[in-house]
Protein backbone atom coordinates (compact mmCIF):
# COMPACT_ATOMS: atom_id res chain seq x y z
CA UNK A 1 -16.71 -43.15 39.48
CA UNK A 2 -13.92 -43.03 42.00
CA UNK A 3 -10.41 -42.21 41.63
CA UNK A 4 -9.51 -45.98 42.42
CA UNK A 5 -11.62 -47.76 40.20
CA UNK A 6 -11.12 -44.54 36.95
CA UNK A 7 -7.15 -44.83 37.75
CA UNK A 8 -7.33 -49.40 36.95
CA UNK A 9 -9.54 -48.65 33.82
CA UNK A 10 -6.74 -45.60 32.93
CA UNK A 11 -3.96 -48.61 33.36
CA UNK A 12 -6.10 -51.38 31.84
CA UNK A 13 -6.49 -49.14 28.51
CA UNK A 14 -2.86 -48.43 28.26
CA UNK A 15 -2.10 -52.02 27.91
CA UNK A 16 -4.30 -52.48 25.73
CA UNK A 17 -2.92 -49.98 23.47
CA UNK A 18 0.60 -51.09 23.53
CA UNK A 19 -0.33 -54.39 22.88
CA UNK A 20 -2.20 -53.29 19.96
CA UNK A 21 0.32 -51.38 18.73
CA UNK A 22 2.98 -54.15 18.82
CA UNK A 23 0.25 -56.24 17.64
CA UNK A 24 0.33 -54.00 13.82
CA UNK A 25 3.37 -56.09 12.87
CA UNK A 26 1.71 -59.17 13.07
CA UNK A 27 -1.94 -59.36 11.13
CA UNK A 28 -2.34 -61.48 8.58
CA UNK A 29 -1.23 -60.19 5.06
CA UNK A 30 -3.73 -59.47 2.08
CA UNK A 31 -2.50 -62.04 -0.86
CA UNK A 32 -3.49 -61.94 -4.96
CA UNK A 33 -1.78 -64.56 -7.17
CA UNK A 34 -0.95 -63.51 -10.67
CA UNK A 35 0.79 -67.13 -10.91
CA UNK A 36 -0.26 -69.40 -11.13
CA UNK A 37 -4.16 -68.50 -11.18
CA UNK A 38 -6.34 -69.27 -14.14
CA UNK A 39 -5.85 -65.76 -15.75
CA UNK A 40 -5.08 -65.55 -19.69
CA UNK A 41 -0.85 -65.17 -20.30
CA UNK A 42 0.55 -64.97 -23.45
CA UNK A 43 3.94 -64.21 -25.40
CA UNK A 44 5.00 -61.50 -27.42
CA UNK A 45 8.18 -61.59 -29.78
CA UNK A 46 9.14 -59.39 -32.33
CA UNK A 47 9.80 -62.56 -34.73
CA UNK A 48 10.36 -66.27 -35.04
CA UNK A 49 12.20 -69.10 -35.93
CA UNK A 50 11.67 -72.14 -38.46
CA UNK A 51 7.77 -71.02 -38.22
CA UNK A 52 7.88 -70.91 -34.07
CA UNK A 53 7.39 -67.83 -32.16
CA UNK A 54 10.96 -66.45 -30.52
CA UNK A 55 8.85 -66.65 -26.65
CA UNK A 56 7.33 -69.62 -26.05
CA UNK A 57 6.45 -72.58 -23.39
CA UNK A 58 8.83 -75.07 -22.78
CA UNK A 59 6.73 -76.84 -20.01
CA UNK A 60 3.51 -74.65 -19.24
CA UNK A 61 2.68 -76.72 -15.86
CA UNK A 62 5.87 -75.73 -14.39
CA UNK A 63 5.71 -72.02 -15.44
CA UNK A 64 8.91 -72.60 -17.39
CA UNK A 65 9.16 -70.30 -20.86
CA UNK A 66 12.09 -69.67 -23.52
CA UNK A 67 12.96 -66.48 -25.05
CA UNK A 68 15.05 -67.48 -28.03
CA UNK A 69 16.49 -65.21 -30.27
CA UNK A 70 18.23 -66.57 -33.43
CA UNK A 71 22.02 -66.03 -34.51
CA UNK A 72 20.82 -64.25 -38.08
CA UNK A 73 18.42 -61.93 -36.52
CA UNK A 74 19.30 -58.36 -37.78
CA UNK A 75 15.96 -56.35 -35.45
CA UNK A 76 17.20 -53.46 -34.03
CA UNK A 77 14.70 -53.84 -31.09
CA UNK A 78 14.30 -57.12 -30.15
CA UNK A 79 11.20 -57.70 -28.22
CA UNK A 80 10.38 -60.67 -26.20
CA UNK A 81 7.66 -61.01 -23.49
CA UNK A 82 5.21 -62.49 -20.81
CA UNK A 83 2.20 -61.29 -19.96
CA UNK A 84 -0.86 -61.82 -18.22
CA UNK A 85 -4.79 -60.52 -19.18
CA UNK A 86 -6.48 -60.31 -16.16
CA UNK A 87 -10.36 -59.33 -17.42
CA UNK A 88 -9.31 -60.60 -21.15
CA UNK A 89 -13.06 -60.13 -22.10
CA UNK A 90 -13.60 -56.99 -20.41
CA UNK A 91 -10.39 -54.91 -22.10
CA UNK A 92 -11.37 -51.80 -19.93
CA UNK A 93 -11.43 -53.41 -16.39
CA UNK A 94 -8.62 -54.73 -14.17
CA UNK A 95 -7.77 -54.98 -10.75
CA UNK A 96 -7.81 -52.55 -8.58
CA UNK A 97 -4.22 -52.89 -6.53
CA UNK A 98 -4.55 -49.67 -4.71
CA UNK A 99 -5.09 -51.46 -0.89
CA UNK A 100 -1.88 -53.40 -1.99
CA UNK A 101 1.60 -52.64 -1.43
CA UNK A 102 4.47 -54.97 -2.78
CA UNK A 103 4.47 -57.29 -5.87
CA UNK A 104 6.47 -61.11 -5.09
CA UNK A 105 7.99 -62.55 -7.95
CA UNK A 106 9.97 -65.84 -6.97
CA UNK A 107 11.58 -67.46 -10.32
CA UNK A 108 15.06 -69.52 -12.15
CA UNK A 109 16.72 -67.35 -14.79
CA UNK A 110 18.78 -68.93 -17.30
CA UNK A 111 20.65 -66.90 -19.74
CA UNK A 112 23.02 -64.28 -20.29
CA UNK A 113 20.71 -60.87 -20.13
CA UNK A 114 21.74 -58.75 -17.14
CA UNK A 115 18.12 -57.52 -16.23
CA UNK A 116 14.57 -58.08 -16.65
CA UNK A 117 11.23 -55.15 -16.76
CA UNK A 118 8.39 -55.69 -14.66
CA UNK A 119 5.85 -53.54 -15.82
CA UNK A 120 1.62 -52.84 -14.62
CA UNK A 121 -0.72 -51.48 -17.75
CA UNK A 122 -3.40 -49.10 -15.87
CA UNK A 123 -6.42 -48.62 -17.96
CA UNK A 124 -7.97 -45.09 -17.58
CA UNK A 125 -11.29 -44.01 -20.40
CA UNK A 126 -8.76 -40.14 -19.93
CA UNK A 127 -6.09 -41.59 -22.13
CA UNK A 128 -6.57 -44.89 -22.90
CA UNK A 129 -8.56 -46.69 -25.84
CA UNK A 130 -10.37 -50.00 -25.99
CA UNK A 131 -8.99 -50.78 -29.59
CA UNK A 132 -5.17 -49.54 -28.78
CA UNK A 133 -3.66 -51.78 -26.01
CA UNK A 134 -1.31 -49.51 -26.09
CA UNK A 135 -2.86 -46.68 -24.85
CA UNK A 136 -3.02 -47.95 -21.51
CA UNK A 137 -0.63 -46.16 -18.84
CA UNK A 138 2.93 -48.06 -19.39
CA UNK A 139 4.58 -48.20 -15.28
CA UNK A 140 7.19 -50.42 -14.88
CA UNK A 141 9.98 -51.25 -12.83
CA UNK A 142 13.50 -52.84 -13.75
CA UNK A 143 15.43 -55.59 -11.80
CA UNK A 144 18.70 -56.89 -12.06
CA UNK A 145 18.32 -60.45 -13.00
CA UNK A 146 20.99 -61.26 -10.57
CA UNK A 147 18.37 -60.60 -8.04
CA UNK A 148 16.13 -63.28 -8.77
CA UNK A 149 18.44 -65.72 -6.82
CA UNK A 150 15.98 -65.48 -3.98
CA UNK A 151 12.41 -64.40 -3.84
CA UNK A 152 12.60 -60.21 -5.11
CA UNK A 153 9.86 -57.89 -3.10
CA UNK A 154 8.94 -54.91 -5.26
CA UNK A 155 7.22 -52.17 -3.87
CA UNK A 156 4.57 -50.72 -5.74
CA UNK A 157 5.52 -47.45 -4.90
CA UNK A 158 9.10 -48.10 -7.35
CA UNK A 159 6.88 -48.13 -10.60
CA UNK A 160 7.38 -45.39 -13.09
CA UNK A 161 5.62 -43.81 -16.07
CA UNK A 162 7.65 -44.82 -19.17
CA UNK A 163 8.55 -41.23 -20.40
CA UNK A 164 8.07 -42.56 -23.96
CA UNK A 165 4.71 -43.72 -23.46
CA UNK A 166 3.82 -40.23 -21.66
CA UNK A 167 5.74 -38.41 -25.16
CA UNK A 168 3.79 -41.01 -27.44
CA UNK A 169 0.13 -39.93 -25.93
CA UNK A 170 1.12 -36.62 -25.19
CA UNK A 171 -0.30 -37.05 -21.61
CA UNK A 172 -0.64 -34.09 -19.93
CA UNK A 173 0.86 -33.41 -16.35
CA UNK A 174 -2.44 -34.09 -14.32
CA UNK A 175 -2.56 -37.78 -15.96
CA UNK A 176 1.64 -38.44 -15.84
CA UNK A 177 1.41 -39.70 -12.18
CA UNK A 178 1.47 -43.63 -11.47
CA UNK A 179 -2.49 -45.15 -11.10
CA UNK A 180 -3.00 -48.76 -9.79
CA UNK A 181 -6.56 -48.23 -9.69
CA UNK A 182 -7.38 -50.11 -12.46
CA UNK A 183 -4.66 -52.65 -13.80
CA UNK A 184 -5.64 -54.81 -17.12
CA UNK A 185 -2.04 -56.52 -17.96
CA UNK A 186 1.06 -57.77 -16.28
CA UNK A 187 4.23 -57.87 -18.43
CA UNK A 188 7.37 -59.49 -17.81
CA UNK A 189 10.25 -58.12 -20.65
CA UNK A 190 14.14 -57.60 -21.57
CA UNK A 191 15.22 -54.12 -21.69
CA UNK A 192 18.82 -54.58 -23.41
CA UNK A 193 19.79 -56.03 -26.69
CA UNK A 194 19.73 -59.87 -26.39
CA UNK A 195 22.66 -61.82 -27.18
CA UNK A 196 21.82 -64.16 -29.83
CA UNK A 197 20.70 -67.76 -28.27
CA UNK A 198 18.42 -68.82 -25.38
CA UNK A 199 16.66 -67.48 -22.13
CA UNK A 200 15.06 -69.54 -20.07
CA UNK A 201 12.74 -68.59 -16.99
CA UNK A 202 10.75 -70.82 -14.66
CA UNK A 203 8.13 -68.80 -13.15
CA UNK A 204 7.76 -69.83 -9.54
CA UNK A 205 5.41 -67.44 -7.90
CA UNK A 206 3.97 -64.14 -8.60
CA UNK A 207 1.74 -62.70 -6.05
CA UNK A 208 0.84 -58.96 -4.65
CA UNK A 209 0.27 -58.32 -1.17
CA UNK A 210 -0.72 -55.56 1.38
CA UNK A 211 -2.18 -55.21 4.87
CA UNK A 212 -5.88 -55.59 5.89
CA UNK A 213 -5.49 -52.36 7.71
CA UNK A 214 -2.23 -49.98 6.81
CA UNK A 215 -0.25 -49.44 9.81
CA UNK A 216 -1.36 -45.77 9.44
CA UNK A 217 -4.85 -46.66 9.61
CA UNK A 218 -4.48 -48.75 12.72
CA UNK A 219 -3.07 -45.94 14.72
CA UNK A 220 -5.47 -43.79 13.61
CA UNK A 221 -8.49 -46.08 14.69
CA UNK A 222 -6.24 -46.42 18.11
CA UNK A 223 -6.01 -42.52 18.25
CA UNK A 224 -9.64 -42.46 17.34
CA UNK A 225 -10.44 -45.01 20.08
CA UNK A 226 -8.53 -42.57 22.47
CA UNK A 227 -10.64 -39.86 20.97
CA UNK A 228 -13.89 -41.65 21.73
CA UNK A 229 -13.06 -42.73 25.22
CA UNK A 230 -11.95 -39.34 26.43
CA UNK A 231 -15.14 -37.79 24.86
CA UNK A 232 -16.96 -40.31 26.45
CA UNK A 233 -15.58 -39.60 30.01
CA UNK A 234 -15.65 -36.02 29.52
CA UNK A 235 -19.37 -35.83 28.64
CA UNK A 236 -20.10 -38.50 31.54
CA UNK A 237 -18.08 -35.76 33.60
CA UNK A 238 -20.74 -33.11 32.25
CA UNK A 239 -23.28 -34.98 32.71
CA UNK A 240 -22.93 -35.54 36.43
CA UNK A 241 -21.83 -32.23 37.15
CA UNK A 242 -25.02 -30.78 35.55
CA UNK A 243 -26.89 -33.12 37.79
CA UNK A 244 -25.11 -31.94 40.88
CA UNK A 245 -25.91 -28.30 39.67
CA UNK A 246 -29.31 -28.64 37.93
CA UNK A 247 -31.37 -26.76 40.81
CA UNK A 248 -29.20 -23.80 40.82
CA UNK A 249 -29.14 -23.97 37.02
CA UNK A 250 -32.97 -23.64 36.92
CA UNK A 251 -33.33 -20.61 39.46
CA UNK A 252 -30.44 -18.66 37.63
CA UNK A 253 -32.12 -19.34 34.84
CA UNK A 254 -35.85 -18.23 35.89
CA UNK A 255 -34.56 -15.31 37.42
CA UNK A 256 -32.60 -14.70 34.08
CA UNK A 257 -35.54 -14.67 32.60
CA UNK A 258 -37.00 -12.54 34.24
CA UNK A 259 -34.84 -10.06 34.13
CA UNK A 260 -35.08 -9.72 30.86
CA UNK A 261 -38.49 -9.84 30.61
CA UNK A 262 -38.77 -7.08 32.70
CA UNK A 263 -35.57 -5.18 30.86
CA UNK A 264 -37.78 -5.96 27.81
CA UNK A 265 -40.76 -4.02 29.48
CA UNK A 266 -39.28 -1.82 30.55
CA UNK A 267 -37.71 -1.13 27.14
CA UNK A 268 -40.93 -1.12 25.73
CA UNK A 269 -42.38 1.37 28.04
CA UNK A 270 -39.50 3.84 27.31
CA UNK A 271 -39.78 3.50 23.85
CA UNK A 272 -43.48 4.09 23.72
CA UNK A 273 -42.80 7.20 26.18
CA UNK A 274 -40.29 8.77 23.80
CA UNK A 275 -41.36 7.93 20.15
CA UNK A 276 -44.38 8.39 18.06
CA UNK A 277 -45.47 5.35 17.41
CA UNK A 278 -46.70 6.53 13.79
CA UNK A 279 -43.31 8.20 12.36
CA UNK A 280 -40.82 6.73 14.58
CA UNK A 281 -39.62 10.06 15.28
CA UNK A 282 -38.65 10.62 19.28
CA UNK A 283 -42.36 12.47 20.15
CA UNK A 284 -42.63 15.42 22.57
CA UNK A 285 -41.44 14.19 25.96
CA UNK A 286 -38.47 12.59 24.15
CA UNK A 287 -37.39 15.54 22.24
CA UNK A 288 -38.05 17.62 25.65
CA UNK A 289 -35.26 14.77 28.16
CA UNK A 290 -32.23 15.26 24.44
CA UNK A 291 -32.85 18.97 24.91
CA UNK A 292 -32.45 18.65 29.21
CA UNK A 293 -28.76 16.55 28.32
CA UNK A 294 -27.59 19.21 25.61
CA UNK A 295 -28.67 21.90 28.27
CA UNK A 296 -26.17 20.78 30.75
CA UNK A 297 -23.67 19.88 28.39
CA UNK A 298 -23.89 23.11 27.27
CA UNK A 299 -22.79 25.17 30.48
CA UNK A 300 -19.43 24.42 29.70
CA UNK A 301 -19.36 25.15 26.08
CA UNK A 302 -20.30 28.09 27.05
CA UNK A 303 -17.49 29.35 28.66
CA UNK A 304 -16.12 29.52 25.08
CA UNK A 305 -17.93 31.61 23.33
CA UNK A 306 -16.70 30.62 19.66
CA UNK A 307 -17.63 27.17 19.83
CA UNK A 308 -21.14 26.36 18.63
CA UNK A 309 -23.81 25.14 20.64
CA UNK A 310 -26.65 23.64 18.85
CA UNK A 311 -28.66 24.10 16.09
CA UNK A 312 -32.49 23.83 15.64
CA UNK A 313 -34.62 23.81 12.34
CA UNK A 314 -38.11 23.69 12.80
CA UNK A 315 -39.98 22.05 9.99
CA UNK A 316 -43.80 22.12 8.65
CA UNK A 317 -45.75 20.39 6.11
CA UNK A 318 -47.46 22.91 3.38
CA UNK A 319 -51.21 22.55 3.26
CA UNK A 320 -51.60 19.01 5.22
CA UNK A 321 -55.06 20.48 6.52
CA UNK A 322 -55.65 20.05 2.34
CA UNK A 323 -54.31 16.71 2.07
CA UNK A 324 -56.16 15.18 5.47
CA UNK A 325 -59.71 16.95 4.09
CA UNK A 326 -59.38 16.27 0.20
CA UNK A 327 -57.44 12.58 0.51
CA UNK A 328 -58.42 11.26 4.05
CA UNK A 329 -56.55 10.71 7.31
CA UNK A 330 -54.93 7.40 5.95
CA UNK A 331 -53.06 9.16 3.16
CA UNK A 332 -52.12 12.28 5.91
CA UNK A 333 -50.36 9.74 8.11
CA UNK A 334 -48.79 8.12 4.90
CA UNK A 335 -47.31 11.68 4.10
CA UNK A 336 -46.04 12.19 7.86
CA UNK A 337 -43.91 8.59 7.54
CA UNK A 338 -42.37 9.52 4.38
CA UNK A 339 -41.38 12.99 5.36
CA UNK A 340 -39.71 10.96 8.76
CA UNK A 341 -37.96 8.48 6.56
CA UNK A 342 -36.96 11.25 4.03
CA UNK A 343 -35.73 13.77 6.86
CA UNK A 344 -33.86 10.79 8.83
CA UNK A 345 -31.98 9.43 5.89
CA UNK A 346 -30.77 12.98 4.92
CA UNK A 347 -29.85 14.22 9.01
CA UNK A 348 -26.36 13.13 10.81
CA UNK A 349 -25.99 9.90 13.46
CA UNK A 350 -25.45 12.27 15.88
CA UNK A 351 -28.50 14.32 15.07
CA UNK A 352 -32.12 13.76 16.67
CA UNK A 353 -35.84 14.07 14.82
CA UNK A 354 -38.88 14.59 16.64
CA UNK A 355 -42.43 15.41 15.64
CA UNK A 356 -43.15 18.08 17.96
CA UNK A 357 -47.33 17.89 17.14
CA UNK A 358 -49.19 17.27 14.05
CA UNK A 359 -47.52 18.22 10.84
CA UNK A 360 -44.55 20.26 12.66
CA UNK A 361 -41.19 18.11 13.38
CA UNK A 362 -37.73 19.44 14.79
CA UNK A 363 -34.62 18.56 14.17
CA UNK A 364 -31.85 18.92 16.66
CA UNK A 365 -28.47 19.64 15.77
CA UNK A 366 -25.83 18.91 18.21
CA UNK A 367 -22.12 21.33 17.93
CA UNK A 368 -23.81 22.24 14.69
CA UNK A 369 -23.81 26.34 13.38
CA UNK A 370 -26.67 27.54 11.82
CA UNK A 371 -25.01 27.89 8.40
CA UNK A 372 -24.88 24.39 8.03
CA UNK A 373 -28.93 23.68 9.40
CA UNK A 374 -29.79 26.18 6.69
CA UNK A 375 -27.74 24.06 4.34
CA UNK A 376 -29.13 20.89 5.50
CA UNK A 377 -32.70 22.32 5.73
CA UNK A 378 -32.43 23.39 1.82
CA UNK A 379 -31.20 19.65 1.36
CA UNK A 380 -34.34 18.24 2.92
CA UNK A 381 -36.74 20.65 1.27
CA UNK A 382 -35.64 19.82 -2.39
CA UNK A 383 -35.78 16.15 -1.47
CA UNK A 384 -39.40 16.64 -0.28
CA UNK A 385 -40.19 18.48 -2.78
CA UNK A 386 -38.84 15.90 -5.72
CA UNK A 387 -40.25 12.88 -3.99
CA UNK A 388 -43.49 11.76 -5.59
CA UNK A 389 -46.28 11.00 -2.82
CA UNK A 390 -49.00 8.40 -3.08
CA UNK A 391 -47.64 6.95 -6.71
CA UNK A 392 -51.14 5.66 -7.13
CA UNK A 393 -52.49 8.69 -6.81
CA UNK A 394 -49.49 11.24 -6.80
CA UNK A 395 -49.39 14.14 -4.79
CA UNK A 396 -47.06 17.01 -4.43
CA UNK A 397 -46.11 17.62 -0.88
CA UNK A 398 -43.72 20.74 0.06
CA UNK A 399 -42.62 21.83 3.01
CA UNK A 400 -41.31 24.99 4.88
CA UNK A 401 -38.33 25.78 7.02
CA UNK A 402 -37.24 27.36 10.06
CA UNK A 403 -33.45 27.64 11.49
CA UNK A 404 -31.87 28.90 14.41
CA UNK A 405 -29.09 28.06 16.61
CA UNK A 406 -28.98 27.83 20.90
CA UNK A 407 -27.13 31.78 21.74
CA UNK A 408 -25.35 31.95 24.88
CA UNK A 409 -27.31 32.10 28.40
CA UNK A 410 -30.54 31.07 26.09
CA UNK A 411 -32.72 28.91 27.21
CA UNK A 412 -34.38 26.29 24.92
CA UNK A 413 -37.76 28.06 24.53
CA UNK A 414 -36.72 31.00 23.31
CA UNK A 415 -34.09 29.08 20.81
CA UNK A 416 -37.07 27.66 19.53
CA UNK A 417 -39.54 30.24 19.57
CA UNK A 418 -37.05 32.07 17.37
CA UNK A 419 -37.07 29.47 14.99
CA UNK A 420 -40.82 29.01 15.03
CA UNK A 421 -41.00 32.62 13.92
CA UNK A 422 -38.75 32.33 11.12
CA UNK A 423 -40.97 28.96 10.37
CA UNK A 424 -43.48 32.23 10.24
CA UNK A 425 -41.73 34.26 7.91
CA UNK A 426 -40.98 31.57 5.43
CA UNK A 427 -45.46 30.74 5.20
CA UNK A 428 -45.79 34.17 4.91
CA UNK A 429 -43.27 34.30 1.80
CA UNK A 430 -44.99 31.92 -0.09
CA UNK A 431 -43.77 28.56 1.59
CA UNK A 432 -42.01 26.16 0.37
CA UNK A 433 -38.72 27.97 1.58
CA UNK A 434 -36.18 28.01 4.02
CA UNK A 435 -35.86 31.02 6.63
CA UNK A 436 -32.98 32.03 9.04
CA UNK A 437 -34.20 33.18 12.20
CA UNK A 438 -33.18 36.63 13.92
CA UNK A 439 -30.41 37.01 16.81
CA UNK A 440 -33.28 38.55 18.51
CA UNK A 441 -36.64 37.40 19.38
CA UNK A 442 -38.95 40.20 17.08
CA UNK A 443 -42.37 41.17 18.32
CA UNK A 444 -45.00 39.26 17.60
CA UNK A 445 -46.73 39.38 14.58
CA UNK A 446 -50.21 41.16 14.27
């Protein structure tokens, strides 16, 4: 799409929006007649008079009713009423009037009271009872009846809880809110003391209305269609720019690719170079590059002769020769995974475990002293020699020790072989044992 032709559809949508935003004002209102309409009204009074109700029709066609109250009636409360059923048959349904927002009432008052209560019954199974009209949530509204010289708009929105219908059903605070979800009745009362004589209203018109749409609503569907059409042209925008780039994509992706297939080899290749494959431990060659690193590193250390190098401890399994002849080779290499797991859950982060050939593994210490390998080498050897091997067939495994730790302008072999000889001393003792090696490298045994 060009600029030219993008820039007239950017224009064209504009007006189209402020259009139909002006447009809100206008549509069509949503109308419900409560009068006249073929629902059930009736009167309530608190008496009558001569054998006649005090609320009554004086010409039903017309909407035109009489509240009469009589000049010897001693009621404290004097109650007088219309109202209209709108399920009469159903008691617990009633019109939903939540998608409407003002209630109409056009009438001709004729009398002496000074205002009138317009009130909406909401019937709710939380509070309210089939056999108690009552019970059903009391909101009202009250209107001077002065006002009813033209047509009076009441929004919904004015209608209150009656605070002694809330006290009378002991409603609790989550229910005390105004509902129009479900309205059964429509009342019309007086809310003073009545002068004795008569009041006459002609009912006119009683409708509710609302919107089709709310205003909010509408500008949320226009934000929405804003929404949509930038999303659209964004993803269009995508779309040929990943056309434009889809060759380049495709080699930057193979090559990807293949880079890390080849990292992944070449991962693989490492790993296999520097750990046994059976205990996970590093194996020979990797044990033999950590040592090269701490060798260097060390040359500086060095040059302070306080500060500890490294420490070594030099560990082999008691009797595995036994345990390969008398259980078989499967159980050995068993015994050789659980001694890795046991020795790597018990060393530092920083420390390194390698199985230097067979049953022997080392254990590689880095700015460690050789009081705390011989520590950490007692640690190991009473968790060996606790854990249960083979629970199927249990078997006691134990294993024997040998510390030392690097000495100034020593190399590596010698740091070892002086821990290899204490490894010595401790199978000679008995094994089972852990054995500090000698500051100096002894003569070999006979």
């Amino acid at each position: 799409m060009n600029d030219k032709k993008f820039n007239s559809i950017l224009l064209l949508a504009i007006a189209i929006t402020i259009v139909a935003v002006v447009a809100q004002k206008y549509f069509p209102q949503k109308q419900l007649m409560v009068w006249p309409n073929n629902y059930v009204y009736y009167f309530y009074s608190s008496g009558e008079a001569a054998g006649k109700p005090n609320a009554y029709w004086l010409d039903s066609e017309k909407g035109l009713w009489r509240c009469n109250r009589p000049e010897d009636d001693k009621t404290q409360y004097f109650i007088c009423s219309f109202n209209a059923i709108f399920f009469p048959d159903q008691k617990n349904q009633g019109l939903d009037l939540r998608d409407y927002t003002h209630l109409k009432i056009k009438l001709k008052f004729l009398g002496n009271a000074k205002k009138l209560r317009i009130s909406l019954r909401n019937f709710d199974p939380a509070y309210s009872r089939v056999d108690d009209s009552g019970s059903s949530k009391f909101q009202s509204v009250i209107i001077h009846t002065k006002d009813f010289e033209s047509e009076v708009s009441i929004s919904l929105s004015e209608f209150v809880v009656a605070d002694w219908w809330l006290s009378q059903y002991d409603i609790t605070r989550a229910l005390s809110a105004p509902d129009m979800s479900n309205i059964a009745t429509m009342g019309m009362d007086y809310v003073e003391d009545l002068q004795p004589g008569n009041q006459d209203i002609q009912i006119e018109r009683i409708e509710l209305v609302g919107g089709w749409i709310s205003a909010e609503n509408w500008y949320l569907f226009i934000l929405g269609c804003w929404m949509s059409g930038i999303f659209i042209f964004a993803v269009s925008r995508l779309i040929q720019l990943q056309a434009q780039t889809k060759h380049d994509v495709l080699i930057i992706n193979e090559l990807s690719k293949s880079n890390a297939e080849l990292q992944q080899e070449k991962d693989r290749f490492r790993r296999l170079s520097t750990v046994d494959p059976l205990t996970q431990a590093y194996n020979r060659f990797g044990i033999d590059q950590i040592v090269s690193t701490l060798m260097i590193c060390n040359i500086e250390r060095e040059q302070n002769r306080n500060a500890p190098s490294f420490a070594l401890i030099v560990l082999d399994i008691d009797f595995f020769k036994r345990i390969n002849d008398r259980r078989g080779h499967d159980a050995g290499d068993r015994v050789l995974q659980v001694i890795s797991q046991i020795v790597n859950k018990a060393i530092r982060p920083q420390d390194f475990l390698g199985r230097w050939g067979g049953e022997e593994f080392v254990v590689i210490l880095p700015s460690t002293t050789k009081e705390f390998a011989l520590a950490l080498a007692e640690k190991i050897r009473l968790i060996i020699y606790d854990t249960v091997f083979e629970p199927q067939n249990p078997l006691a495994v134990t294993a024997s020790f040998g510390i030392s730790d690097k000495i100034a302008d020593e190399d590596f072999a010698t740091t070892f072989k002086r821990a290899d000889c204490a490894l010595y001393v401790a199978k000679s003792e008995g094994r089972n044992c852990c054995v500090l090696a000698a500051d100096e490298l002894a003569t070999e045994p006979a």
